[in-house]
N, C-alpha and C. Protein backbone atom coordinates (compact mmCIF):
# COMPACT_ATOMS: atom_id res chain seq x y z
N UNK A 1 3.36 2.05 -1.48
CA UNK A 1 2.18 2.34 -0.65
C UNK A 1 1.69 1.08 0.05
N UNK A 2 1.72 1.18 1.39
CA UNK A 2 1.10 0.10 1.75
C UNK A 2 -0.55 0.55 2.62
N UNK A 3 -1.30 -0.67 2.02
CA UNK A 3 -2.66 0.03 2.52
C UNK A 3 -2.88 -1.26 4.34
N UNK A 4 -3.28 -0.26 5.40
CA UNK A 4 -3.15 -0.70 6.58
C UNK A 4 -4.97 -0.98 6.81
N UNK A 5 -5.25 -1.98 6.44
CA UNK A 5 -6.29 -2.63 6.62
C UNK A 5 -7.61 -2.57 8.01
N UNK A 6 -8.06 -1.47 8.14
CA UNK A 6 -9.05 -1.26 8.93
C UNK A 6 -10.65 -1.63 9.21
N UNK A 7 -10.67 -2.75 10.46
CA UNK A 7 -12.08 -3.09 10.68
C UNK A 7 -12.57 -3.33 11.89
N UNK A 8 -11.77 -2.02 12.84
CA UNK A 8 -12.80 -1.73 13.61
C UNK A 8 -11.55 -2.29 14.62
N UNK A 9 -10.33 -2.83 14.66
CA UNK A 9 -9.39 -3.54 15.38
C UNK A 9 -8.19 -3.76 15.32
N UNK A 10 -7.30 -2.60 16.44
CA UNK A 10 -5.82 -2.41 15.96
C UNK A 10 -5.36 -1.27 16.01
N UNK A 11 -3.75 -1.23 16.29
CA UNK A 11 -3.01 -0.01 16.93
C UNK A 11 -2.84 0.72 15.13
N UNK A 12 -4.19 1.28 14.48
CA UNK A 12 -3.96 1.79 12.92
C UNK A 12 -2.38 2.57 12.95
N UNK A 13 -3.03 3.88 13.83
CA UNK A 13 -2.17 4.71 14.01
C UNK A 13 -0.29 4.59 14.09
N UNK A 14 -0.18 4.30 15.21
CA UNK A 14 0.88 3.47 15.84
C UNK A 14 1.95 2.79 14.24
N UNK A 15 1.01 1.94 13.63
CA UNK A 15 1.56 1.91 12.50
C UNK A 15 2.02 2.36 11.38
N UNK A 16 0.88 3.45 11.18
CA UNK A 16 1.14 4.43 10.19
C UNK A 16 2.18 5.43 10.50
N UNK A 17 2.20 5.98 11.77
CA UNK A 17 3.66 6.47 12.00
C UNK A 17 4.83 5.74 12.31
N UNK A 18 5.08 4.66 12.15
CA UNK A 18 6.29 3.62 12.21
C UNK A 18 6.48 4.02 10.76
N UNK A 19 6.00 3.07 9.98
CA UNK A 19 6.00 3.37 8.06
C UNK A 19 6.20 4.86 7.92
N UNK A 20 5.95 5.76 8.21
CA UNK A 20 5.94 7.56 7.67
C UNK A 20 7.78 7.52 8.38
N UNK A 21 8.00 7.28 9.75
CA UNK A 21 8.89 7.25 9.85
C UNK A 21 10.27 6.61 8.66
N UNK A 22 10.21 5.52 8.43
CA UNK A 22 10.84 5.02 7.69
C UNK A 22 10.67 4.98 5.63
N UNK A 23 10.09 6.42 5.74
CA UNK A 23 9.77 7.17 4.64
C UNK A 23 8.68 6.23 3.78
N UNK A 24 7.55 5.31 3.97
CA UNK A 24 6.95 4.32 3.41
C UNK A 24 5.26 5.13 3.44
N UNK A 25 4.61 5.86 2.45
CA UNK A 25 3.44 6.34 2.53
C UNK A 25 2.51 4.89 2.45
N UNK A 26 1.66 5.01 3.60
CA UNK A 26 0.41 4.40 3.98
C UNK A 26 -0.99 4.99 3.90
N UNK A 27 -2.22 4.11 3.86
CA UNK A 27 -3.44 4.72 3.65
C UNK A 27 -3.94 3.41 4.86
N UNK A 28 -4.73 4.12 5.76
CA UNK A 28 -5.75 3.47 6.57
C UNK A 28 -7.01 3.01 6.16
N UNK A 29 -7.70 2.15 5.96
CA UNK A 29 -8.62 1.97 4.54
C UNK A 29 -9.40 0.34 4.75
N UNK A 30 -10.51 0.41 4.67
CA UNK A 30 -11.36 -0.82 3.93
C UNK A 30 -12.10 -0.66 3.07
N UNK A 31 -11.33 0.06 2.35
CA UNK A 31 -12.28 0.63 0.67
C UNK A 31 -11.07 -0.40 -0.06
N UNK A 32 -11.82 -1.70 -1.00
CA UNK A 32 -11.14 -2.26 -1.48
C UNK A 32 -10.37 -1.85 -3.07
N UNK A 33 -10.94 -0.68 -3.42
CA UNK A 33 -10.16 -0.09 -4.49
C UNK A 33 -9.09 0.51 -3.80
N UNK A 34 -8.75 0.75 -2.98
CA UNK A 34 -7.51 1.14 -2.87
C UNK A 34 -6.65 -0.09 -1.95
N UNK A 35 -7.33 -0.44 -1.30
CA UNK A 35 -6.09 -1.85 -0.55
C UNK A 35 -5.88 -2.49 -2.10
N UNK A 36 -6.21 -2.92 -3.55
CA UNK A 36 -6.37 -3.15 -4.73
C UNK A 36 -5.37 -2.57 -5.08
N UNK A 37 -4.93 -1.19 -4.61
CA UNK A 37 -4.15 -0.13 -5.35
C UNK A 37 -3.11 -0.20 -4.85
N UNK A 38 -2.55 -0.60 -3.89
CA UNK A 38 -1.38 -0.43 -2.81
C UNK A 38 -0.72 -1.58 -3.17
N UNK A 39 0.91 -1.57 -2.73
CA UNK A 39 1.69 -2.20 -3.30
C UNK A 39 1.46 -3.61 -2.57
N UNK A 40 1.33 -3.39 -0.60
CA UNK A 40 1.28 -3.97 0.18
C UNK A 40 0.21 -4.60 1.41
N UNK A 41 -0.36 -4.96 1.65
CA UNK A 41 -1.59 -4.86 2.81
C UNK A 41 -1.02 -5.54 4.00
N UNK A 42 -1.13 -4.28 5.20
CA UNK A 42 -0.95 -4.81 6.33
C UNK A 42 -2.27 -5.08 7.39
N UNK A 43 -2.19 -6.49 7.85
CA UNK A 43 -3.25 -6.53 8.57
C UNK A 43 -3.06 -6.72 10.19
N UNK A 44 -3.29 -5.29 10.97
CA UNK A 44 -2.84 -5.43 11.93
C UNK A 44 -4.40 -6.18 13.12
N UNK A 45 -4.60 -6.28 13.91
CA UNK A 45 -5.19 -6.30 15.11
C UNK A 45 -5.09 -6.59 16.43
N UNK A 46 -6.42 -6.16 17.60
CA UNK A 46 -5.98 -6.18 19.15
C UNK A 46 -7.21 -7.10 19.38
N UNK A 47 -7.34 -7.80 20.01
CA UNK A 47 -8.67 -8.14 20.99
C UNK A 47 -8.81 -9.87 20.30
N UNK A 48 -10.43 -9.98 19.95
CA UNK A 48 -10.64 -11.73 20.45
C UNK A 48 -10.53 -12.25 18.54
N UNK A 49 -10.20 -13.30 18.63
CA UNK A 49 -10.19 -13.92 16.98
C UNK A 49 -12.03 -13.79 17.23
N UNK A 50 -12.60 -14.22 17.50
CA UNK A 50 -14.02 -14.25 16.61
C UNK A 50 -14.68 -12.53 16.21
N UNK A 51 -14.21 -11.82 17.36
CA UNK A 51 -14.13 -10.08 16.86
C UNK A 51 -14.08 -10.15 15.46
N UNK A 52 -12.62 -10.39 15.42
CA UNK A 52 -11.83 -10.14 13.91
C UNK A 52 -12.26 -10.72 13.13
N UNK A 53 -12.68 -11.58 13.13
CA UNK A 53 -13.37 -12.55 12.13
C UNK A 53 -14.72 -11.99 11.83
N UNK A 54 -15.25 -11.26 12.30
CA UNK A 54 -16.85 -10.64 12.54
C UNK A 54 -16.60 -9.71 11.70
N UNK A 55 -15.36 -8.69 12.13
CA UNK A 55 -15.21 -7.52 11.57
C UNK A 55 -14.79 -7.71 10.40
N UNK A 56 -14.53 -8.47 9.87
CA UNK A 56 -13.34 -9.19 8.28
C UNK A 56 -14.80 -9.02 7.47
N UNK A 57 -15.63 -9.79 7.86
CA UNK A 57 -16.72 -10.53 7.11
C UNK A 57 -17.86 -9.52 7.28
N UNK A 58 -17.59 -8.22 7.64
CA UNK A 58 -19.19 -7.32 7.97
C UNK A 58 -18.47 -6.40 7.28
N UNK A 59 -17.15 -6.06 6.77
CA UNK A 59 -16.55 -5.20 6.16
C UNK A 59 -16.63 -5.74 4.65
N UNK A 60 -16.44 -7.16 4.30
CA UNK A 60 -16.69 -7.21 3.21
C UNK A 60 -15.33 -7.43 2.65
N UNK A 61 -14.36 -7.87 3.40
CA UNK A 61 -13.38 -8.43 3.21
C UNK A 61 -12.35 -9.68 2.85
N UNK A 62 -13.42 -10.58 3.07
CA UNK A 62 -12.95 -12.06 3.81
C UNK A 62 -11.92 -12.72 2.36
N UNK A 63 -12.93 -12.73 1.57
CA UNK A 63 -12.44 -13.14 0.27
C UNK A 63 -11.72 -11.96 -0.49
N UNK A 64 -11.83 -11.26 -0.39
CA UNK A 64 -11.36 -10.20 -0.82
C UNK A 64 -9.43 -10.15 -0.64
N UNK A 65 -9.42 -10.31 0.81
CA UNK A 65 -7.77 -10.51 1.04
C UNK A 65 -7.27 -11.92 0.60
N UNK A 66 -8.22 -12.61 0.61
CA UNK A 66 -7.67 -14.03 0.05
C UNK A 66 -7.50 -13.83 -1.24
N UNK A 67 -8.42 -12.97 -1.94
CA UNK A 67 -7.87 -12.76 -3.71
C UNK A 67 -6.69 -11.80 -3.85
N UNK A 68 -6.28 -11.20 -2.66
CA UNK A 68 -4.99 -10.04 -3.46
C UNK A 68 -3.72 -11.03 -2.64
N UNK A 69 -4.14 -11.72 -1.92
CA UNK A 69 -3.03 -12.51 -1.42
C UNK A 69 -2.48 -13.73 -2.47
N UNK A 70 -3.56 -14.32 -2.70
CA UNK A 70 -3.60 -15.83 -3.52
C UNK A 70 -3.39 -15.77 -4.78
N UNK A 71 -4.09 -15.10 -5.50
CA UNK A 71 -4.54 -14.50 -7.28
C UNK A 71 -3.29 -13.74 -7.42
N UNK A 72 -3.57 -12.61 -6.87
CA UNK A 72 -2.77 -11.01 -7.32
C UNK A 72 -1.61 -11.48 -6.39
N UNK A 73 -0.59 -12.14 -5.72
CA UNK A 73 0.14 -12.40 -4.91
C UNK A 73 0.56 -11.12 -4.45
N UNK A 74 -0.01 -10.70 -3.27
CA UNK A 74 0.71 -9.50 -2.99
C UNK A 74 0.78 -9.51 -1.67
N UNK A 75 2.50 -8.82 -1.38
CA UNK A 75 2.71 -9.12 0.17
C UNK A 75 1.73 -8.66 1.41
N UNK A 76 1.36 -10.08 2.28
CA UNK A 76 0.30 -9.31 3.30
C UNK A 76 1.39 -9.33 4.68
N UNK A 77 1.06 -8.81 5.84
CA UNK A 77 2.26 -8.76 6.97
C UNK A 77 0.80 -8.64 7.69
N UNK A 78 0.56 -10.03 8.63
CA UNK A 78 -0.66 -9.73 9.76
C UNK A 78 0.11 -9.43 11.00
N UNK A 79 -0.22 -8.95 11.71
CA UNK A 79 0.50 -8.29 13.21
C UNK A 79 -0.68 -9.19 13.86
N UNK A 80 0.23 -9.23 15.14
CA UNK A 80 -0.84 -10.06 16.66
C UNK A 80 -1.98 -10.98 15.93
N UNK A 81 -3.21 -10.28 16.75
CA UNK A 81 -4.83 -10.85 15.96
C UNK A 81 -4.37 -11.09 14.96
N UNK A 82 -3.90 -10.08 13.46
CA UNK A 82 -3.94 -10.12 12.37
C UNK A 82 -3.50 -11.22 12.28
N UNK A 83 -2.08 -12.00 12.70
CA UNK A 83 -1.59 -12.81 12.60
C UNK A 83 -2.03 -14.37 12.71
N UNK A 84 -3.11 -14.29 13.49
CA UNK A 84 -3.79 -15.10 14.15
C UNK A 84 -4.89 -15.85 12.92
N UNK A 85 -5.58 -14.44 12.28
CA UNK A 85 -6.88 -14.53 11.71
C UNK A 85 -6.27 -15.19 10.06
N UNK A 86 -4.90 -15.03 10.10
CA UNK A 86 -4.27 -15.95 8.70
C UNK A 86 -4.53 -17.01 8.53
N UNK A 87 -4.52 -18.30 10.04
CA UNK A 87 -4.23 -18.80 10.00
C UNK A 87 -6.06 -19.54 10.07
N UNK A 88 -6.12 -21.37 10.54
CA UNK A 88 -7.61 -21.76 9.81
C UNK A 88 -8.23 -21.14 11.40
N UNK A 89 -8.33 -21.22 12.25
CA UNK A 89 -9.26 -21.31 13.56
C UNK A 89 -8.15 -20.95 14.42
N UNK A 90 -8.84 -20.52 15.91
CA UNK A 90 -8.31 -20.49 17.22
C UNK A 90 -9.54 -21.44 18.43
N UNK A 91 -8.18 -21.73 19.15
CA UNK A 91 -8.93 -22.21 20.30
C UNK A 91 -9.81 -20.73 21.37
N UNK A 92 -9.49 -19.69 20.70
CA UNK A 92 -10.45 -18.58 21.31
C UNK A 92 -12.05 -18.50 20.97
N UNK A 93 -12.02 -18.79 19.98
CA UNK A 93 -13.08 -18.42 19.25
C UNK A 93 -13.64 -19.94 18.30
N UNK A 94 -14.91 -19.62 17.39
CA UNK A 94 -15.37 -20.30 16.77
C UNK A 94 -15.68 -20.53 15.56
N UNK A 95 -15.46 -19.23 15.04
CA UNK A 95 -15.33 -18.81 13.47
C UNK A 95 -13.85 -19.58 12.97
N UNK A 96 -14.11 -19.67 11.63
CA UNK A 96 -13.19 -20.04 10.66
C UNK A 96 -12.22 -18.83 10.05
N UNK A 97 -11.10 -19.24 10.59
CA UNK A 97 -9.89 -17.82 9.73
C UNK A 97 -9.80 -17.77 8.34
N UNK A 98 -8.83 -16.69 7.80
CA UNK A 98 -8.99 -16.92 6.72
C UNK A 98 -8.02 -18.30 5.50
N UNK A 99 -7.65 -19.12 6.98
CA UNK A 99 -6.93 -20.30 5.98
C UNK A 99 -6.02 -20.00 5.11
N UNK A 100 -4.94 -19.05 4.86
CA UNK A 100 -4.16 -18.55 4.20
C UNK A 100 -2.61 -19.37 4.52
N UNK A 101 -2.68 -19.47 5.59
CA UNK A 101 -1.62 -20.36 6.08
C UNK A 101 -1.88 -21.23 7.19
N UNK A 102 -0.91 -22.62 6.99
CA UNK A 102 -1.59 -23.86 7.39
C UNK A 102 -1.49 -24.21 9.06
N UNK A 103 -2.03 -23.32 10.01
CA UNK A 103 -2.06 -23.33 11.01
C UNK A 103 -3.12 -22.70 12.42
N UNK A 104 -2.98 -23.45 13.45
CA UNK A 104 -4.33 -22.95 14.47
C UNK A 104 -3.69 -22.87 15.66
N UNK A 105 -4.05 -21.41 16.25
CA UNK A 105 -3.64 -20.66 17.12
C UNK A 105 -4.30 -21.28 18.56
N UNK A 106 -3.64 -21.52 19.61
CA UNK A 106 -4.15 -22.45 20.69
C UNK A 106 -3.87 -21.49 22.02
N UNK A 107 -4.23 -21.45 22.70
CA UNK A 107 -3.54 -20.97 23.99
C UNK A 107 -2.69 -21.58 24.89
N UNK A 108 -1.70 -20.64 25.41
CA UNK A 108 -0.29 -21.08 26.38
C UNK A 108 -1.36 -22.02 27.92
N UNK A 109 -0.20 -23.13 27.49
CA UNK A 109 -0.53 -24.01 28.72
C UNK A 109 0.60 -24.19 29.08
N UNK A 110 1.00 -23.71 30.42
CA UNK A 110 2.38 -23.40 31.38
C UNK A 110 2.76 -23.96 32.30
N UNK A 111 3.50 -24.87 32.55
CA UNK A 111 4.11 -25.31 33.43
C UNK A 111 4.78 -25.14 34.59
N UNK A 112 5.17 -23.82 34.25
CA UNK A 112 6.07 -23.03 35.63
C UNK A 112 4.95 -22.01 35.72
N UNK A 113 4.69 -22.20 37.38
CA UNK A 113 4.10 -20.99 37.89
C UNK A 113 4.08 -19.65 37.58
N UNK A 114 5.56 -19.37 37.54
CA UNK A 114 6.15 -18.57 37.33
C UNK A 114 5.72 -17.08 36.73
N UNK A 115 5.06 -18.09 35.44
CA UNK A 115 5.05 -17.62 34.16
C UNK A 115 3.29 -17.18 33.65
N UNK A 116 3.23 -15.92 33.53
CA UNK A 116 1.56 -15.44 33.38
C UNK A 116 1.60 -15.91 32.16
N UNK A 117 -0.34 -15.76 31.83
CA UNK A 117 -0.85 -15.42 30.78
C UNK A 117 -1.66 -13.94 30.84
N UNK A 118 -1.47 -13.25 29.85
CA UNK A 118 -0.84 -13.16 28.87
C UNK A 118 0.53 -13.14 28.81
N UNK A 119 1.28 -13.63 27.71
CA UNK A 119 2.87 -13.41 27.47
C UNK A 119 2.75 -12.10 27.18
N UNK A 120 3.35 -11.00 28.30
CA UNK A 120 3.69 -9.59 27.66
C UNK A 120 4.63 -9.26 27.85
N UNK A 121 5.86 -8.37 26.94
CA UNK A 121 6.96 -7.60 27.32
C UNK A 121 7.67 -7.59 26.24
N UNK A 122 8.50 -7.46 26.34
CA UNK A 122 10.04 -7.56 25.63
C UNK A 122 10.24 -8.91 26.09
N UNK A 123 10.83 -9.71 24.64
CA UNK A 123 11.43 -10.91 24.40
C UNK A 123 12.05 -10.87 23.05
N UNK A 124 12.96 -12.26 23.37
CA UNK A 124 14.11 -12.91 22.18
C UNK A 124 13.68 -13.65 21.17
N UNK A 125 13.95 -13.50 19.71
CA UNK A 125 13.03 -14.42 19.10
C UNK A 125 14.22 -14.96 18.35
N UNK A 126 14.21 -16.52 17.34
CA UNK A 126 15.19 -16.71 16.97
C UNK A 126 14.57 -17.51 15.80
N UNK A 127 15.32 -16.91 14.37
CA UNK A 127 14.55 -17.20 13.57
C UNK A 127 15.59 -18.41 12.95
N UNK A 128 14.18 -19.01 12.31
CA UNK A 128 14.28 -20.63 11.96
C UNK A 128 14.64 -20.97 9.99
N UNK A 129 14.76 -19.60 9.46
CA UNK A 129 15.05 -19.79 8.18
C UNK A 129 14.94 -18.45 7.35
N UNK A 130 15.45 -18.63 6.55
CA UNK A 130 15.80 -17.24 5.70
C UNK A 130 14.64 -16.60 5.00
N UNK A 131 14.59 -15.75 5.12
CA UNK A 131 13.91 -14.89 4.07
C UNK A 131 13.88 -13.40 4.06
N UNK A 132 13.09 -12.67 3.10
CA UNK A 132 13.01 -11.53 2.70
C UNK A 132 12.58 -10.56 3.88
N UNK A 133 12.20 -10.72 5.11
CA UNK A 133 11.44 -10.14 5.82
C UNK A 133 12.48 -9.93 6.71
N UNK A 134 13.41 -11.18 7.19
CA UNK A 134 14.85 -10.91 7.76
C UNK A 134 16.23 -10.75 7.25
N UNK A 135 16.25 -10.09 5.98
CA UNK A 135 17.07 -10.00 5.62
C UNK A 135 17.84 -8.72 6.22
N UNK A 136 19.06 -8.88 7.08
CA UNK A 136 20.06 -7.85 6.91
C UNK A 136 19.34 -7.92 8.82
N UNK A 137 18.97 -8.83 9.24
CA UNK A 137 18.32 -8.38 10.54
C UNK A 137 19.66 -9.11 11.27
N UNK A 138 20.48 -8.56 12.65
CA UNK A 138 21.40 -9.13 12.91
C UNK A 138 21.57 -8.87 14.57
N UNK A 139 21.91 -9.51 14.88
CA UNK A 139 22.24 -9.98 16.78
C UNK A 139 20.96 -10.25 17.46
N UNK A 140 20.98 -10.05 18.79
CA UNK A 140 19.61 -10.45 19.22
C UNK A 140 18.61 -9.63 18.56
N UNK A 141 17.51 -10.05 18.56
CA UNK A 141 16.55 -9.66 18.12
C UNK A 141 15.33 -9.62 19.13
N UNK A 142 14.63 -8.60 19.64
CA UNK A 142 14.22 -8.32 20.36
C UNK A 142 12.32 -7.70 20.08
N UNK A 143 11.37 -8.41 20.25
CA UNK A 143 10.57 -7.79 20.21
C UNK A 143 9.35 -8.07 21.26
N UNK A 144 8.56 -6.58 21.47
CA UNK A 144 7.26 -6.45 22.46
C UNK A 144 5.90 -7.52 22.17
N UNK A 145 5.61 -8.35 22.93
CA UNK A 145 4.17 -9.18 23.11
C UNK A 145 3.05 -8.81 24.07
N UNK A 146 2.44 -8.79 23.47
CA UNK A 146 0.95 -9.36 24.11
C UNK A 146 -0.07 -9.98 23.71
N UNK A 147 -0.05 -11.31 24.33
CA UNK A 147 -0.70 -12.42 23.65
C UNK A 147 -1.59 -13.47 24.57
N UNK A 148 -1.89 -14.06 24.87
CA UNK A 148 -2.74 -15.26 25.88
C UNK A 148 -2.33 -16.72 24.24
N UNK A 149 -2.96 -16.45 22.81
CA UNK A 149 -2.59 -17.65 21.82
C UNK A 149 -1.60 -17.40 21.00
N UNK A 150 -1.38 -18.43 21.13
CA UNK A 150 -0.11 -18.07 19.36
C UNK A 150 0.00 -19.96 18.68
N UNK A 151 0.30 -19.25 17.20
CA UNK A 151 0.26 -20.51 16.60
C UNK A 151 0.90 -21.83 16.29
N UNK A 152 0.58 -22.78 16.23
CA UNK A 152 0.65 -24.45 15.85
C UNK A 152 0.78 -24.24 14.57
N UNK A 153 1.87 -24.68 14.19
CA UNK A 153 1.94 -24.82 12.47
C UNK A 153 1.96 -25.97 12.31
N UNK A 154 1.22 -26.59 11.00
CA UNK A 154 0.90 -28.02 10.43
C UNK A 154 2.37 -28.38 10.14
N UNK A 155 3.48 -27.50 9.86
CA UNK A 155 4.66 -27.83 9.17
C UNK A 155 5.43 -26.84 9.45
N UNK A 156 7.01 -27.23 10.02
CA UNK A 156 8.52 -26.63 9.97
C UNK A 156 8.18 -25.47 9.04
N UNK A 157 7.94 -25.90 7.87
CA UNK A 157 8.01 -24.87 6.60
C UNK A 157 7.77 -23.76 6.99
N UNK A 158 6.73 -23.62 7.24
CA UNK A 158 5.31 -22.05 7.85
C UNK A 158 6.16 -21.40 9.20
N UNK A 159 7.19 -22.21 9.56
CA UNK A 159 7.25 -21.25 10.92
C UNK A 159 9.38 -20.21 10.28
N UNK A 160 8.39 -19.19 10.88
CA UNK A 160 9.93 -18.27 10.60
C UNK A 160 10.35 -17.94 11.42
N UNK A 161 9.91 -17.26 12.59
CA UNK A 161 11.02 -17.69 13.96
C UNK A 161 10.24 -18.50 15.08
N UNK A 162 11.01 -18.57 15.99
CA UNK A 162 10.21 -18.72 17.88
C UNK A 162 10.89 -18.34 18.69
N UNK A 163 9.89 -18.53 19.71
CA UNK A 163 10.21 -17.56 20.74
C UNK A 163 10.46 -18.54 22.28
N UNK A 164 10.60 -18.21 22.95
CA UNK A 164 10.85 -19.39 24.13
C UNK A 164 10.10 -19.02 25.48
N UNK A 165 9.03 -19.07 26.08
CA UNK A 165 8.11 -18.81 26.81
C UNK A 165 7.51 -19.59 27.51
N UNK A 166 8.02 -20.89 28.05
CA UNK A 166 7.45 -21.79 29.28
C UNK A 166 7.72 -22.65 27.94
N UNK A 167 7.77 -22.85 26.62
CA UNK A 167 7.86 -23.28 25.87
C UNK A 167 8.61 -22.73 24.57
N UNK A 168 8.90 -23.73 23.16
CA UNK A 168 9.21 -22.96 22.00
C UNK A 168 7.68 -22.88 21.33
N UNK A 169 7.27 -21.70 21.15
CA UNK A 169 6.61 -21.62 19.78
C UNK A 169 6.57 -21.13 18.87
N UNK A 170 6.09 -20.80 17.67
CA UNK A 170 5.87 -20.01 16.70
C UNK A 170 5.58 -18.95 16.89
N UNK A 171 6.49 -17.38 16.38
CA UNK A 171 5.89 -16.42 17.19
C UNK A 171 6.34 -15.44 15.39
N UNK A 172 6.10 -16.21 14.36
CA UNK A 172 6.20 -15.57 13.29
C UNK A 172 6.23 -16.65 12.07
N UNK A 173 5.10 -16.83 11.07
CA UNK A 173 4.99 -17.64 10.21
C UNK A 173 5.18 -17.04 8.38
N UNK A 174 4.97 -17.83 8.11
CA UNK A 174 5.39 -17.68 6.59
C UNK A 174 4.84 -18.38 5.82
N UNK A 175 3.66 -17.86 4.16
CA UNK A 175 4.13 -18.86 3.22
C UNK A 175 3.97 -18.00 1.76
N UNK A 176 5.10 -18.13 1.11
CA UNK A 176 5.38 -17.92 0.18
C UNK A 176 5.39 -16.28 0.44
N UNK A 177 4.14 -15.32 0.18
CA UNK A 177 4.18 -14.10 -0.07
C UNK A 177 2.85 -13.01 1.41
N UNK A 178 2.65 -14.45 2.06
CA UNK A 178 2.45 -13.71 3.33
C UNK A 178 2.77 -13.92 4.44
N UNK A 179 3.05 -13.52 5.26
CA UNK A 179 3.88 -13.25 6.49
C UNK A 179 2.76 -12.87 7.98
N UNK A 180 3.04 -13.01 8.85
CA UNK A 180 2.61 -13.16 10.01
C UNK A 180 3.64 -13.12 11.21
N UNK A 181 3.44 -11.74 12.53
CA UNK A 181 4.20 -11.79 13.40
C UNK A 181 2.76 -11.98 14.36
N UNK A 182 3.61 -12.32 15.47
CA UNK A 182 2.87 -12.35 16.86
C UNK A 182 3.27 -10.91 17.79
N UNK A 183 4.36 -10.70 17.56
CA UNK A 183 4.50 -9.36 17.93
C UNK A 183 4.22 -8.63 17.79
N UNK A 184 4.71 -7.08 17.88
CA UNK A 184 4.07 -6.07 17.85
C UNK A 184 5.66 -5.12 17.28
N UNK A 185 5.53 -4.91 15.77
CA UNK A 185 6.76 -4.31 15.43
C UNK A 185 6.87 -2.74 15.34
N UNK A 186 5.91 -2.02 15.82
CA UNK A 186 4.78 -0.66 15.90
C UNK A 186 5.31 -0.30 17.04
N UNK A 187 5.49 -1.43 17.94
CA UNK A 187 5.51 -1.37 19.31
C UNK A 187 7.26 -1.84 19.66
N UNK A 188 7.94 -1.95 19.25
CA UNK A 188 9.78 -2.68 18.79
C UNK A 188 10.61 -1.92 18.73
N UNK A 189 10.08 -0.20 18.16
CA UNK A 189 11.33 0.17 18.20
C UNK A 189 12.18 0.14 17.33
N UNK A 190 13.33 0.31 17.81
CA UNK A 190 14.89 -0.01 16.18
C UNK A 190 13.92 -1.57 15.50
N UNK A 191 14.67 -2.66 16.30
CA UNK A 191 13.94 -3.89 16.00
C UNK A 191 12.69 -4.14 15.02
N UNK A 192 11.25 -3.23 15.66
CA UNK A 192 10.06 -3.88 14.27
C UNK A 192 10.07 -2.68 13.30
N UNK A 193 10.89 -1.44 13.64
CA UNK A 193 11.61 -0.59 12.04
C UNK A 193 12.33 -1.31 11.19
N UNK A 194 13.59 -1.79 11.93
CA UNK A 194 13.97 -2.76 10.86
C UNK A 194 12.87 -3.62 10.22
N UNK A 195 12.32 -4.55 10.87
CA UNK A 195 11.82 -5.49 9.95
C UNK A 195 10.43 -5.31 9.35
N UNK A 196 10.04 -4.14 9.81
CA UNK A 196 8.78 -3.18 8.51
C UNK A 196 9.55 -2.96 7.60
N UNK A 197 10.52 -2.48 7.28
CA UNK A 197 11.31 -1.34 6.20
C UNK A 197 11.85 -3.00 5.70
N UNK A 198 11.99 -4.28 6.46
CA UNK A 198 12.34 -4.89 5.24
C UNK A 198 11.27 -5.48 4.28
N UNK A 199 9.79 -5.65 5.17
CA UNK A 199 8.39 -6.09 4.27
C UNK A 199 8.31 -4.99 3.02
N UNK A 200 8.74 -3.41 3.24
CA UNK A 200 8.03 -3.06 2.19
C UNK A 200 9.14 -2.51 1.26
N UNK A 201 10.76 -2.68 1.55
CA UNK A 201 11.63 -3.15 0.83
C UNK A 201 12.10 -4.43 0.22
N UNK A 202 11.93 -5.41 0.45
CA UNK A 202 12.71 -6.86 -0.03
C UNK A 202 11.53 -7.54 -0.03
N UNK A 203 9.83 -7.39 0.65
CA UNK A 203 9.05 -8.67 0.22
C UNK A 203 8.15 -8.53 -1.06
């Protein structure tokens, strides 16, 4: 069971039928007896880091995911925002994240004209070290963005793939038992089926 973490921000839905697809029962939920109860917590979101950060902390959450993450080690998978709000701060906003992993989300500064903000579409990502989340994942790898920040990791360690976008950055982090995409695996297709079905198989 994975419980899909609701506060007010995020494609819930979208997700919950990705997981039903790939036979994985989900609960939509900020009742902490049951995100408590679930094997997994996914934290998805859309819109501004200080939103999310508003909505974390008026739900009654903040510490709460830091204890089933940290204490109870249990796998978290943040999507986009979600991904964002892992990490300590953004250059969007002014609130403090939840510091879970050692990094701060900045916005794309671009060099080629070329090239908008936001990063949206289909892109290549290429991952930087092994683990449970890519296991059995093979040839290009392909997934949907929409983003304006993405994250600065303090350390090699934390970053699990990148992506190449006027630049390389981090477009998926890691530590130990939580995980973070910048993408959108809801939104991927074959691609973020595979690598849901491997979070709530192999992490």
């Amino acid at each position: 069971m994975v419980a899909i973490v609701d506060y007010g921000l995020g494609n819930l839905g979208s997700i919950a039928n990705m997981l039903k697809v790939i036979g994985e029962k989900s609960v939509i939920t900020a009742d902490k007896d049951k995100i408590a109860s679930a094997d997994r917590i996914l934290l998805p979101g859309v819109g501004a880091f200080d939103a999310g950060m508003s909505k974390l902390t008026e739900t009654g959450l903040v510490d709460f995911i830091k204890e089933q993450a940290l204490k109870e080690k249990k796998p978290i998978l943040g999507i986009c925002l979600g991904m964002q709000l892992l990490g300590r701060k953004s250059e969007e906003g002014s609130l403090e994240g939840l510091s879970l992993i050692p990094f701060e989300s900045v916005r794309f500064q671009l060099d080629d004209t070329n090239l908008r903000v936001p990063h949206m579409g289909w892109d290549i990502v290429e991952f930087q070290q092994k683990s449970p989340l890519l296991e059995g994942l093979i040839g290009r790898q392909r997934y949907y963005f929409v983003h304006s920040y993405h994250a600065k990791c303090d350390s090699k360690e934390n970053v699990l793939m990148t992506c190449d976008y006027g630049y390389e950055f981090a477009c998926a982090v890691v530590r130990d038992n939580i995980y973070g995409v910048q993408f959108h695996p809801e939104k991927s297709h074959d691609f973020g089926m595979a690598l849901l079905e491997n979070f709530v198989r192999r992490c």
